[in-house]
N, C-alpha and C. Protein backbone atom coordinates (compact mmCIF):
# COMPACT_ATOMS: atom_id res chain seq x y z
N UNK A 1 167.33 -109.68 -26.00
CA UNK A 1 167.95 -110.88 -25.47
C UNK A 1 168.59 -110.55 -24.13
N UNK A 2 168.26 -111.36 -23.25
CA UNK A 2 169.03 -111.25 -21.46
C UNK A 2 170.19 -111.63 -21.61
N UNK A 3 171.07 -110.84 -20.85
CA UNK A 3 172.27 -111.56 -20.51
C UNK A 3 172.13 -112.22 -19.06
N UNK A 4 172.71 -113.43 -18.99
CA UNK A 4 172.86 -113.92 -17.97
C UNK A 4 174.39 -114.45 -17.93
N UNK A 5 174.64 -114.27 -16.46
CA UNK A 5 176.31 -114.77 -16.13
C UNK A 5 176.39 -115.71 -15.76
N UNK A 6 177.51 -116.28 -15.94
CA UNK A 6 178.22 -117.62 -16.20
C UNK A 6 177.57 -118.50 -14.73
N UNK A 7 177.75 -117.66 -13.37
CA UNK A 7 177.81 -118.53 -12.64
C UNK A 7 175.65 -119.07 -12.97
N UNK A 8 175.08 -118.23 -13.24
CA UNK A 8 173.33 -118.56 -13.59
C UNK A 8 173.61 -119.78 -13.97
N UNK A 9 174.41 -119.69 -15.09
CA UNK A 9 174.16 -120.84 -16.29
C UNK A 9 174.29 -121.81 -15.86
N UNK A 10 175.72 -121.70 -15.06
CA UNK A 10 176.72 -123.06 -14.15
C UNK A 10 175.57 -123.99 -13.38
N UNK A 11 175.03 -122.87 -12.28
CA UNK A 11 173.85 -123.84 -11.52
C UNK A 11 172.51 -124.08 -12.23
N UNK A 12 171.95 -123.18 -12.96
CA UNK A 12 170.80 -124.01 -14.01
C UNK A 12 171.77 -125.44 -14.86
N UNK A 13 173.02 -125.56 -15.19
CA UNK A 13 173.45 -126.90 -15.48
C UNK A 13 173.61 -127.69 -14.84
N UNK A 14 174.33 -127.81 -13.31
CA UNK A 14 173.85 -128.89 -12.52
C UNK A 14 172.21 -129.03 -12.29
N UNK A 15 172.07 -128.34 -11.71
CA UNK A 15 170.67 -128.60 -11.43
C UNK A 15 169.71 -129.37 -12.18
N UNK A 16 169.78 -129.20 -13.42
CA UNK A 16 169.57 -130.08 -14.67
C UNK A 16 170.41 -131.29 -15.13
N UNK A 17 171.46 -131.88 -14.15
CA UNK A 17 172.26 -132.96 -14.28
C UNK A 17 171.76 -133.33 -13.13
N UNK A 18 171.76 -132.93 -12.18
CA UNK A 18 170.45 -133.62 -11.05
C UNK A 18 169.06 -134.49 -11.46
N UNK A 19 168.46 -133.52 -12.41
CA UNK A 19 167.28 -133.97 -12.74
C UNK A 19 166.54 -135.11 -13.96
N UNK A 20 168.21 -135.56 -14.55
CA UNK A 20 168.58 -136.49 -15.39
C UNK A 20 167.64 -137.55 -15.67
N UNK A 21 167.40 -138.21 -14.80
CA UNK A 21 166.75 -139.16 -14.61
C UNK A 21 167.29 -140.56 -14.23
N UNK A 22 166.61 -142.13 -14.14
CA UNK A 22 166.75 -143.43 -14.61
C UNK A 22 168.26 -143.45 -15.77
N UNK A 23 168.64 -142.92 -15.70
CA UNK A 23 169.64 -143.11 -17.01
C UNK A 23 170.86 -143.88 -16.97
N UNK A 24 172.01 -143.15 -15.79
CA UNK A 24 173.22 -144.37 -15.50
C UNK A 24 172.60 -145.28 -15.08
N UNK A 25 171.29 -145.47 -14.54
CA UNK A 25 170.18 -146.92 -14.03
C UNK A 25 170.46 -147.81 -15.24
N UNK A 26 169.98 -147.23 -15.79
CA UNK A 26 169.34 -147.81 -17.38
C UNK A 26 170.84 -148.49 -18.03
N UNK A 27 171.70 -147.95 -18.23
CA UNK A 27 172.95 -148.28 -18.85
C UNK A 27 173.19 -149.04 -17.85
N UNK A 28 173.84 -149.41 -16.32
CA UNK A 28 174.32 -150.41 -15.88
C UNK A 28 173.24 -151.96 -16.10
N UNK A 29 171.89 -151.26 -16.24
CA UNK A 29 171.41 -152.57 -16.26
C UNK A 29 171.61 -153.41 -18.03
N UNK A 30 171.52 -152.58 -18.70
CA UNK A 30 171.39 -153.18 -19.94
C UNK A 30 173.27 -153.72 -19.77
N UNK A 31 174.10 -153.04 -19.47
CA UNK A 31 175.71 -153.48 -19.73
C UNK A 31 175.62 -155.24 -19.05
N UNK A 32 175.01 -154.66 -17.66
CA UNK A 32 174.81 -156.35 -17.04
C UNK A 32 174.30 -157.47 -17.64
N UNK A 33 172.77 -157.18 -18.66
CA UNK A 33 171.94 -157.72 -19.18
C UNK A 33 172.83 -158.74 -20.52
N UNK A 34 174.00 -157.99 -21.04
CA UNK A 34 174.23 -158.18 -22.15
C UNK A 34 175.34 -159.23 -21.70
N UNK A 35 176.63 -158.64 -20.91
CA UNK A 35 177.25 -159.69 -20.19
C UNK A 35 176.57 -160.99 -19.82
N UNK A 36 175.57 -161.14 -19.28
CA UNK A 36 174.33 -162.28 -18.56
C UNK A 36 174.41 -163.13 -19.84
N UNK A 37 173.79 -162.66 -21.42
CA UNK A 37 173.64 -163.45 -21.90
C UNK A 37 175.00 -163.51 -22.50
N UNK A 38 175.87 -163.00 -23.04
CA UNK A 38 177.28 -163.28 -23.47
C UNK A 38 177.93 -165.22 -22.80
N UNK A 39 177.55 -164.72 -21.17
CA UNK A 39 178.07 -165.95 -20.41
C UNK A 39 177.27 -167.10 -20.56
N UNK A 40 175.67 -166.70 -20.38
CA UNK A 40 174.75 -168.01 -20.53
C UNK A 40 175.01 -168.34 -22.20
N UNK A 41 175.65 -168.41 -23.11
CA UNK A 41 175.49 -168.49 -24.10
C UNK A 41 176.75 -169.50 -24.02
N UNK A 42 177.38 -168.73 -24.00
CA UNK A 42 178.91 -169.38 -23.60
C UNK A 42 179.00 -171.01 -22.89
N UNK A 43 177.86 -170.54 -21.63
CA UNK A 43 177.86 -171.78 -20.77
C UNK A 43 177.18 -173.05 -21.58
N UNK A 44 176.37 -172.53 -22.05
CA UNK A 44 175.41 -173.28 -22.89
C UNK A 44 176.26 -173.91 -24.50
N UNK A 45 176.51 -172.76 -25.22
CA UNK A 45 177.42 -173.81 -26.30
C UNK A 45 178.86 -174.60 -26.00
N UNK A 46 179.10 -174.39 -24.68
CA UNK A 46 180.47 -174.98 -24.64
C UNK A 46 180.41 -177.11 -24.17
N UNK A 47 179.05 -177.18 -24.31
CA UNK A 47 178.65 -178.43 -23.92
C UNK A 47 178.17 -179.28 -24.86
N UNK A 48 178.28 -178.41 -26.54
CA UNK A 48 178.30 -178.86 -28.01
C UNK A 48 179.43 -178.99 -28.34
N UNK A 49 180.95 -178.89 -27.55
CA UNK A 49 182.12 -178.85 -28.43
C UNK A 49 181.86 -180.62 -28.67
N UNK A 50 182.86 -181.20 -29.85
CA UNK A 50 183.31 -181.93 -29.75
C UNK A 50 184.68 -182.36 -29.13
N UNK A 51 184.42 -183.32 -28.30
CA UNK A 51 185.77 -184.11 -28.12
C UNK A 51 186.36 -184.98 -28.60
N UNK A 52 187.57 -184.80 -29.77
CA UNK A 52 187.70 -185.91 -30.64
C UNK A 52 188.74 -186.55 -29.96
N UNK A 53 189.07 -187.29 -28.67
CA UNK A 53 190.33 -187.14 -27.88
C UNK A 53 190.38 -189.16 -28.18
């Protein structure tokens, strides 16, 4: 088994947080996606309330 030192490891771990991918992509869009319909939903049933005034 190799030893390798800390600082190896350190930059093979960024370097590999570099190469991540689409991912915080992916999460802001779905967070947006879900908000989107939260509101269109909202907008949309709030025009079934009754007004018993």
């Amino acid at each position: 088994m190799e030893h390798n030192p800390a600082s190896t490891w350190l930059t093979e771990a960024a370097s590999a947080v570099e190469q991540q991918g689409p991912g915080n992509l992916l999460r802001v869009v779905l967070i947006v996606m879900v908000v989107g319909c939260v509101l269109t939903a909202w907008f949309l049933l709030r025009g079934y309330r009754r007004k018993d005034d």
